[in-house]
C-alpha atoms as a PDB file:
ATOM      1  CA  UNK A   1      -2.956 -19.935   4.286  1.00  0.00           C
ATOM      2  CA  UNK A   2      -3.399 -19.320   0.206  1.00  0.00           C
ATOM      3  CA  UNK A   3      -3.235 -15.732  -0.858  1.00  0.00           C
ATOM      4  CA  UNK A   4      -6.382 -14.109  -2.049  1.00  0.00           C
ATOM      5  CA  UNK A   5      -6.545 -14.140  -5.779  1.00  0.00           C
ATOM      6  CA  UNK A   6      -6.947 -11.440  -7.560  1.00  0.00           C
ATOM      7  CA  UNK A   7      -9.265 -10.987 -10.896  1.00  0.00           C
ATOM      8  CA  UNK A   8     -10.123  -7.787 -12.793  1.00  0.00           C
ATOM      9  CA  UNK A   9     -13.246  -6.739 -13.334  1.00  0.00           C
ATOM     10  CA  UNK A  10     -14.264  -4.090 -15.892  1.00  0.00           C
ATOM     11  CA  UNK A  11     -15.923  -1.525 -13.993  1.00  0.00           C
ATOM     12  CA  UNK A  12     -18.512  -0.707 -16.318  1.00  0.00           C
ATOM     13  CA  UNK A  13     -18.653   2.729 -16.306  1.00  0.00           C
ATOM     14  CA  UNK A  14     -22.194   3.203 -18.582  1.00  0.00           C
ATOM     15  CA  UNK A  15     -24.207   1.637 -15.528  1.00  0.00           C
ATOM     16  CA  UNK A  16     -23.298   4.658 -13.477  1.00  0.00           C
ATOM     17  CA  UNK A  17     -25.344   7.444 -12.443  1.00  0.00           C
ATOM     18  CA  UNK A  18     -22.862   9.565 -13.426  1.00  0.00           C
ATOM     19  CA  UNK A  19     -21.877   8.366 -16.694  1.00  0.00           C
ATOM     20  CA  UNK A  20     -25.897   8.560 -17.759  1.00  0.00           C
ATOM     21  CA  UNK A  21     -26.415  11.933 -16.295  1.00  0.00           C
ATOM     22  CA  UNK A  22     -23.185  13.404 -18.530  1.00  0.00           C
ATOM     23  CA  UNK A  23     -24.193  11.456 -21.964  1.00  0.00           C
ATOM     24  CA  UNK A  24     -27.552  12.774 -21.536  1.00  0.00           C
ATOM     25  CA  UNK A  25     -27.253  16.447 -20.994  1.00  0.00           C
ATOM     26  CA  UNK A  26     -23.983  17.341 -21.728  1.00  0.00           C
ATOM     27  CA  UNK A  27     -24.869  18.602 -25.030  1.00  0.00           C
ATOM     28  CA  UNK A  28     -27.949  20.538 -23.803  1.00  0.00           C
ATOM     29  CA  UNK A  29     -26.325  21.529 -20.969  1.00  0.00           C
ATOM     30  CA  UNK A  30     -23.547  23.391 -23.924  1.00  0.00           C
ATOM     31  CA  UNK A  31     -26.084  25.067 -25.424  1.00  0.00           C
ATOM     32  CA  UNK A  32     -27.792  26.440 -22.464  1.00  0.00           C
ATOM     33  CA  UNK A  33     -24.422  28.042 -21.300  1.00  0.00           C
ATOM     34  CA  UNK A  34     -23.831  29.068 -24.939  1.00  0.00           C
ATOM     35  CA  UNK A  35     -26.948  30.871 -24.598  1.00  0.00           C
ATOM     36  CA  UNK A  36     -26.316  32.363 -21.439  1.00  0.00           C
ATOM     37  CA  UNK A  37     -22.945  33.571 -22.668  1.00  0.00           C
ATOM     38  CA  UNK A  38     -24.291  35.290 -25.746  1.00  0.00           C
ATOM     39  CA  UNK A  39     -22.741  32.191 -28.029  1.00  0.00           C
ATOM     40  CA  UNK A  40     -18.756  32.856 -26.669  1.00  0.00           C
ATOM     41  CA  UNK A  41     -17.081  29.119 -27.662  1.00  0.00           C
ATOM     42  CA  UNK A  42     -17.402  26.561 -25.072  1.00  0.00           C
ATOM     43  CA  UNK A  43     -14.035  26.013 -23.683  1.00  0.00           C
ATOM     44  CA  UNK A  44     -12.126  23.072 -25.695  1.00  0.00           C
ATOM     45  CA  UNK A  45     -10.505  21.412 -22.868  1.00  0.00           C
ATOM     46  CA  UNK A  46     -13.865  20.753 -21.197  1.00  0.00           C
ATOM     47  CA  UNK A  47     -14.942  19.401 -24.025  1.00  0.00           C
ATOM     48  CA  UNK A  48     -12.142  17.022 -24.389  1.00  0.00           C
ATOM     49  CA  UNK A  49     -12.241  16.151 -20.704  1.00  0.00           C
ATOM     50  CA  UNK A  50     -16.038  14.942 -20.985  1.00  0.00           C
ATOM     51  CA  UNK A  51     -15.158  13.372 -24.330  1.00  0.00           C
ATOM     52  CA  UNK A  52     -12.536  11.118 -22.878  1.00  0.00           C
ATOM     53  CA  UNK A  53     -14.581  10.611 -19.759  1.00  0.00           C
ATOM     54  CA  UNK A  54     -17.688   9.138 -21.676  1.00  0.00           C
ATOM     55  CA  UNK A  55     -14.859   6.447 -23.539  1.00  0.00           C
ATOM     56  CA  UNK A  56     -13.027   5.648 -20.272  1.00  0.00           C
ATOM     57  CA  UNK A  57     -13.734   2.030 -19.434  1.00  0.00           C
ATOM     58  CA  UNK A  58     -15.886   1.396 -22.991  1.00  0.00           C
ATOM     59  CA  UNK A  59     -14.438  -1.956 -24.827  1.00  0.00           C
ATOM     60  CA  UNK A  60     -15.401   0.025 -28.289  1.00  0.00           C
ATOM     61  CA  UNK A  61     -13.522   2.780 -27.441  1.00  0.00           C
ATOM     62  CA  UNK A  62     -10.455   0.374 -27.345  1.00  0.00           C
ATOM     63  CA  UNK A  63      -8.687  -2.737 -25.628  1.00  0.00           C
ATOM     64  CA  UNK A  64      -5.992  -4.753 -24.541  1.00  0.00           C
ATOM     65  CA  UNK A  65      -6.256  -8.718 -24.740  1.00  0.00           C
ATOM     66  CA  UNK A  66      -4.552 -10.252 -22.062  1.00  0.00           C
ATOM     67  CA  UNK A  67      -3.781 -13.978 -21.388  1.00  0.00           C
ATOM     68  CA  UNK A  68      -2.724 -16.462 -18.333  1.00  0.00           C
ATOM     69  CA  UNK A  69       0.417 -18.381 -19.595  1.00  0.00           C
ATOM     70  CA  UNK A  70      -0.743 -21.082 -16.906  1.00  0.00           C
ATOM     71  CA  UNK A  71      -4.711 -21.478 -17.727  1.00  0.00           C
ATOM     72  CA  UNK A  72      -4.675 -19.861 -21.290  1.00  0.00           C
ATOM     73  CA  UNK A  73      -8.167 -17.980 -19.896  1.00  0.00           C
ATOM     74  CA  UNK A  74      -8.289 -14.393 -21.900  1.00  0.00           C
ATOM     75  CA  UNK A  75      -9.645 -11.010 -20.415  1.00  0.00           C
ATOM     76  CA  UNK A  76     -10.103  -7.731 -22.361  1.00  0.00           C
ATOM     77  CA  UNK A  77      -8.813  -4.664 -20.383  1.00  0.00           C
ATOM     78  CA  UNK A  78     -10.592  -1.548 -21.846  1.00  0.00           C
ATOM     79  CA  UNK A  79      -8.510   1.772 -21.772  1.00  0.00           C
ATOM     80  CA  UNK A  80      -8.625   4.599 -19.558  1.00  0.00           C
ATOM     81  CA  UNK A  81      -8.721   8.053 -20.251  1.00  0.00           C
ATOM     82  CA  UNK A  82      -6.293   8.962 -17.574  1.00  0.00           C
ATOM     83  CA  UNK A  83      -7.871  12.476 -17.017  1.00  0.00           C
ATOM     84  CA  UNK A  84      -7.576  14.431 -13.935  1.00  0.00           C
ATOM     85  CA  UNK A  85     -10.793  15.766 -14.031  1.00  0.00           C
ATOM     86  CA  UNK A  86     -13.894  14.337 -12.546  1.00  0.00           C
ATOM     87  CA  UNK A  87     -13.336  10.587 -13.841  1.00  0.00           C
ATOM     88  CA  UNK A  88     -14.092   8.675 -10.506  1.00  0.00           C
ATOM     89  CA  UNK A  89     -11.628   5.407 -12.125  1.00  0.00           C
ATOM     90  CA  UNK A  90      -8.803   7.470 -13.457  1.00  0.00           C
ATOM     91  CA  UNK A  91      -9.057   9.923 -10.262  1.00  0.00           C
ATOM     92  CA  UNK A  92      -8.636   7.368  -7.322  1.00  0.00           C
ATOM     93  CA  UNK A  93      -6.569   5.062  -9.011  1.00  0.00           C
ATOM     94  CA  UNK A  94      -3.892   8.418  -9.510  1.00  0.00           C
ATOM     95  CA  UNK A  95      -5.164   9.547  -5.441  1.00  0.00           C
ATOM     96  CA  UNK A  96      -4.268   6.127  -4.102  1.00  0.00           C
ATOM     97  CA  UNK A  97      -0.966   5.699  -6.221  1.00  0.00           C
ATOM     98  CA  UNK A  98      -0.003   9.075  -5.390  1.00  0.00           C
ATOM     99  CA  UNK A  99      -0.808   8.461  -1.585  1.00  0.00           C
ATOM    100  CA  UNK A 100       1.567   5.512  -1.687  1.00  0.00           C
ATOM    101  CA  UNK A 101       4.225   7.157  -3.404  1.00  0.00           C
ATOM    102  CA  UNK A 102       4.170   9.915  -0.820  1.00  0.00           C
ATOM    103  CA  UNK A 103       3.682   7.501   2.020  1.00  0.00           C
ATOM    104  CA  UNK A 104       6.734   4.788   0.981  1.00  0.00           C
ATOM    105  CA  UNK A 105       9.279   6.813  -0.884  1.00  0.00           C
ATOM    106  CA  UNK A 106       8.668  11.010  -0.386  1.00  0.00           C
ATOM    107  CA  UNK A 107       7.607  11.774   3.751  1.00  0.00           C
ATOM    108  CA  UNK A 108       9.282  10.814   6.283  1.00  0.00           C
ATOM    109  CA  UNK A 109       7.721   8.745   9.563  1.00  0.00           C
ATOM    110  CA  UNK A 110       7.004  11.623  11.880  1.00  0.00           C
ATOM    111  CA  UNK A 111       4.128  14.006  12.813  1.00  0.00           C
ATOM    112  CA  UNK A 112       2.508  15.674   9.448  1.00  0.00           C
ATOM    113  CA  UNK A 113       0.122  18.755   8.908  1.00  0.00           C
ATOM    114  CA  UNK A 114      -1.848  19.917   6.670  1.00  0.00           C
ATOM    115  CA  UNK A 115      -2.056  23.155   5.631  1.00  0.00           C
ATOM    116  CA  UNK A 116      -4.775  24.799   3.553  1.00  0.00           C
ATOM    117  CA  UNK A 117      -4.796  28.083   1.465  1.00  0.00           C
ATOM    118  CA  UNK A 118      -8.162  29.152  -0.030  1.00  0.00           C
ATOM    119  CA  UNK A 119      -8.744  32.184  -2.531  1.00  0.00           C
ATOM    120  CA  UNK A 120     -11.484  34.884  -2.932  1.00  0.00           C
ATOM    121  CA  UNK A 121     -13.222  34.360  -6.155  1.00  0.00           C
ATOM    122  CA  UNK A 122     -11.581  37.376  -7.916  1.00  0.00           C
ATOM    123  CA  UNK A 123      -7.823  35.640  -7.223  1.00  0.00           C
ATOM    124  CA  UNK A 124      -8.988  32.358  -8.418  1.00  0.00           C
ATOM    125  CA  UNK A 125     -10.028  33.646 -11.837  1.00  0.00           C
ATOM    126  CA  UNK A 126      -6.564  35.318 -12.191  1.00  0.00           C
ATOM    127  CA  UNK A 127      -4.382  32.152 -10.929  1.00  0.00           C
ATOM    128  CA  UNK A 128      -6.537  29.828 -13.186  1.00  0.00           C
ATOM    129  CA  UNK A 129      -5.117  31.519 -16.822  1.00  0.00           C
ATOM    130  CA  UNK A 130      -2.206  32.595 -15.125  1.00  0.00           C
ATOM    131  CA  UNK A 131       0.574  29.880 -13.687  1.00  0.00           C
ATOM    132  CA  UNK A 132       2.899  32.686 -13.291  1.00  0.00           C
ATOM    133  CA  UNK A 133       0.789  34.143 -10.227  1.00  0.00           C
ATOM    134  CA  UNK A 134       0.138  30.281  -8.806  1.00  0.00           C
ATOM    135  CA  UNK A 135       3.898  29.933  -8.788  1.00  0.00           C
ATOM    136  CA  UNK A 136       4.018  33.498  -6.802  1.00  0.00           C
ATOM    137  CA  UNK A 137       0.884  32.514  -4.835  1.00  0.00           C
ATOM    138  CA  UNK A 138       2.233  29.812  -3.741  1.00  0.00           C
ATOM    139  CA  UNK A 139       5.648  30.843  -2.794  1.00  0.00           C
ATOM    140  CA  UNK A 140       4.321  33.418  -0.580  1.00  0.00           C
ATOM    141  CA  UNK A 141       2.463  30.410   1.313  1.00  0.00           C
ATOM    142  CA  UNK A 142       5.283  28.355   1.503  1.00  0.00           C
ATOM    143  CA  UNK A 143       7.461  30.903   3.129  1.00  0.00           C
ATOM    144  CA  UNK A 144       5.239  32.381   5.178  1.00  0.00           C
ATOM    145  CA  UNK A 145       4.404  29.094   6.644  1.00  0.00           C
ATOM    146  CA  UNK A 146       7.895  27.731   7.133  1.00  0.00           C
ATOM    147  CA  UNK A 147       9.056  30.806   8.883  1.00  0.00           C
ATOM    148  CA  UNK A 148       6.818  30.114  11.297  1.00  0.00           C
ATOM    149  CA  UNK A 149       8.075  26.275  11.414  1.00  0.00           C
ATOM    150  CA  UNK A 150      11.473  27.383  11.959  1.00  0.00           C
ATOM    151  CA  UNK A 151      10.104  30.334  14.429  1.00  0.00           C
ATOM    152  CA  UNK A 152       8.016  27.644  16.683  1.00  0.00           C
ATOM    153  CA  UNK A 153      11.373  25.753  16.268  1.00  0.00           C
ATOM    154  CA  UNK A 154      13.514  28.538  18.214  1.00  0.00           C
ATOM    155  CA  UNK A 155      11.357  28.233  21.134  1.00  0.00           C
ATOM    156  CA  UNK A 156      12.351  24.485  21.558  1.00  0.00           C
ATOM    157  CA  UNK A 157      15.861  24.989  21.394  1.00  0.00           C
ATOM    158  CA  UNK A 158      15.715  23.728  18.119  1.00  0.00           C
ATOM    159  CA  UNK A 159      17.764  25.989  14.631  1.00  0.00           C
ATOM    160  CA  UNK A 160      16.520  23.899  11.566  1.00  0.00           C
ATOM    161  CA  UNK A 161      14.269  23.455   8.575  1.00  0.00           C
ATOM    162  CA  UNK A 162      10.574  22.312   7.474  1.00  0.00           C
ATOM    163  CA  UNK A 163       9.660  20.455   4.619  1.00  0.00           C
ATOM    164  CA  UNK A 164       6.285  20.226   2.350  1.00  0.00           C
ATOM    165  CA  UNK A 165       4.785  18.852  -0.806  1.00  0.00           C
ATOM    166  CA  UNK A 166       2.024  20.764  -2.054  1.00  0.00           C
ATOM    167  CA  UNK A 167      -1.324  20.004  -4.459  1.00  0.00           C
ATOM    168  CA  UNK A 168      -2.730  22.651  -6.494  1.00  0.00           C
ATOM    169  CA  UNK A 169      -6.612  21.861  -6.714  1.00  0.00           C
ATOM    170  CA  UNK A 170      -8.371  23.626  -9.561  1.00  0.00           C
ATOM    171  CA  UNK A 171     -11.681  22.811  -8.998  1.00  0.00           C
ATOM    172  CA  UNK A 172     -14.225  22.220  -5.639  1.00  0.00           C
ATOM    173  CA  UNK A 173     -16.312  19.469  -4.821  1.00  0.00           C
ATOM    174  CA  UNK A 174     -18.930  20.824  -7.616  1.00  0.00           C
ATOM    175  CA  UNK A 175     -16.793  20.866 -10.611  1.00  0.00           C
ATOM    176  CA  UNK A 176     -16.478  24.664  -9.616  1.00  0.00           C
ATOM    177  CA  UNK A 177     -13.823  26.801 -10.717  1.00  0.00           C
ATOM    178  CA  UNK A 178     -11.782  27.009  -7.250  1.00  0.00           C
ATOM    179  CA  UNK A 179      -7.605  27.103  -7.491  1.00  0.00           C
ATOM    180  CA  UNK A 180      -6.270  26.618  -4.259  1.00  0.00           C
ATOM    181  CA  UNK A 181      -3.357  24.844  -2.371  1.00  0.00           C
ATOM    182  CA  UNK A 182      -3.398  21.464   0.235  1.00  0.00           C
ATOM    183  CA  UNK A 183       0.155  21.684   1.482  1.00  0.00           C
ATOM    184  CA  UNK A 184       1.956  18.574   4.030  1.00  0.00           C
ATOM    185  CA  UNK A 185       4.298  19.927   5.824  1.00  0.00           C
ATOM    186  CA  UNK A 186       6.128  18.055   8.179  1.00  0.00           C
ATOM    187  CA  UNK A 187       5.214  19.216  12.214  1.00  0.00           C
ATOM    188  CA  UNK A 188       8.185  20.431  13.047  1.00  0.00           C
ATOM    189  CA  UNK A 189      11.497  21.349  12.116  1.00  0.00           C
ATOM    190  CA  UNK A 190      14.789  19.161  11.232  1.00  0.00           C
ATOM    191  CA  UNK A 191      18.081  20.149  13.209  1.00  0.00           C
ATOM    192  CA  UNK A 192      20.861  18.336  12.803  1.00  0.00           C
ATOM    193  CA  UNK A 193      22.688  17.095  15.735  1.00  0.00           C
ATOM    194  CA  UNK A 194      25.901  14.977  16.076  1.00  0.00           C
ATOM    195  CA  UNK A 195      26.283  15.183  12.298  1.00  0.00           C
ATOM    196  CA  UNK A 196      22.786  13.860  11.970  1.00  0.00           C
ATOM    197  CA  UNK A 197      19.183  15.375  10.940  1.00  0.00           C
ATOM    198  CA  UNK A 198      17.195  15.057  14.111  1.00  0.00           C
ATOM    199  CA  UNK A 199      13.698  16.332  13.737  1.00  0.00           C
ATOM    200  CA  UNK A 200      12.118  18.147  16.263  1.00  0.00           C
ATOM    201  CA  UNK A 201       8.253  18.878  16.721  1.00  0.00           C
ATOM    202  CA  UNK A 202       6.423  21.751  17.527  1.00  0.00           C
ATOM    203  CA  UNK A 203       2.875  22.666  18.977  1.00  0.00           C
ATOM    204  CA  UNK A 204       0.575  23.375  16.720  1.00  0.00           C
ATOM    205  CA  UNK A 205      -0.614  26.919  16.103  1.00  0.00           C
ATOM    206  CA  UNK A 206      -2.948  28.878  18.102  1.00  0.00           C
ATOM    207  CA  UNK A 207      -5.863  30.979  16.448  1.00  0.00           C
ATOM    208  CA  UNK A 208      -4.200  33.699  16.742  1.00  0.00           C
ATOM    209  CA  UNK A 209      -0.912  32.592  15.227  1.00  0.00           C
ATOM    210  CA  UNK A 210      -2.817  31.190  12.477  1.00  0.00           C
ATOM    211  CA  UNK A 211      -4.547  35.201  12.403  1.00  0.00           C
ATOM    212  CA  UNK A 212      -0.915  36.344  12.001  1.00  0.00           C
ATOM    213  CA  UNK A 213      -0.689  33.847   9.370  1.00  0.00           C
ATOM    214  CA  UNK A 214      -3.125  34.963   7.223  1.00  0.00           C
ATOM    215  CA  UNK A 215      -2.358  38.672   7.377  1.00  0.00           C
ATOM    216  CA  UNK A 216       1.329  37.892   6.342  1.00  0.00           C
ATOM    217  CA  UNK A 217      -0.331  35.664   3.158  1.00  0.00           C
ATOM    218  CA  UNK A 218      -2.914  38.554   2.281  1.00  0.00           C
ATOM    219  CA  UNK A 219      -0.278  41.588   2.423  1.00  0.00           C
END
């Protein structure tokens, strides 16, 4: 059986609701929040971050000519702005690179959970100007969570260690303002035995444990 071939396709980013909605109002939609802010600047970095958006994918914004050494046939590959924002392109191409990084190189084959930590408003202000008090933040997390890893860990026999990778978010599903932490850890602990790391599981947490959770994370 022949391998599917593979072509690239410009995905034509102008045809998009999306796209039309953001070159259409996006100035407007400055000056109304201008107004509404007694005429304070409008940040710069969203400014660059819509810019870039609205020349992602556009062949006059840029190119690359490629050619097949066997057939000679030539395709243009526009750039891409590579943002981390709200691009759909740029975002799930970096989500499913990331996701195979993770998955073939970072976590090991066993049992992973994740583990959310969301802010009241009045934190999230503070931690987005501040990555000082995200790195704090987030070290509280982390510890509080693993001790309870290695806690659940005790009661199956088992002395050893957790491990986690963590994503700060910095905005929710509406382009909102909204810092706040996805954390994998690993469901269990790693002991070694015989010279070896042997990992062990645990049950998950109850909803009171994950009560007890909280309350260490707040204080």
């Amino acid at each position: 059986m022949q391998a599917a071939q593979q072509s690239y396709e410009r995905h034509a980013p102008e045809n998009t609701l999306l796209y039309q909605v953001i070159q259409e109002n996006f100035e407007s939609f400055v000056k109304e929040a201008q107004r509404k802010t007694d005429s304070r600047p409008f940040p710069l970095h969203v400014y660059q971050e819509v810019d870039d958006y609205l020349k992602c994918g556009i062949l006059a914004y840029g190119f690359t000519r490629i050619q097949c050494e066997s057939c000679r046939k030539e395709k243009l590959v526009s750039y891409s702005c590579k943002r981390r924002g709200f691009c759909p392109s740029c975002g799930g191409r970096r989500m499913n690179e990331v996701a195979a990084h993770l998955v073939d190189s970072v976590l090991p084959h066993v049992a992973v959970r994740q583990w959310v930590l969301s802010l009241p408003f009045s934190v999230r202000y503070l931690l987005s100007y501040n990555p000082f008090l995200v790195t704090r933040v987030l070290s509280i997390f982390m510890r509080v969570v693993s001790n309870w890893y290695e806690k659940a860990g005790r009661k199956n026999g088992a002395v050893g260690k957790t491990g986690a990778i963590t994503f700060v978010q910095r905005s929710g599903s509406a382009a909102n303002l909204n810092v706040y932490f996805h954390s994998l850890f690993v469901d269990g602990v790693y002991a070694i035995k015989n010279d070896k790391p042997v990992f062990i599981p645990v049950f998950p947490p109850s909803d009171d444990e994950i009560a007890v959770l909280v309350q260490r994370i707040n204080v």
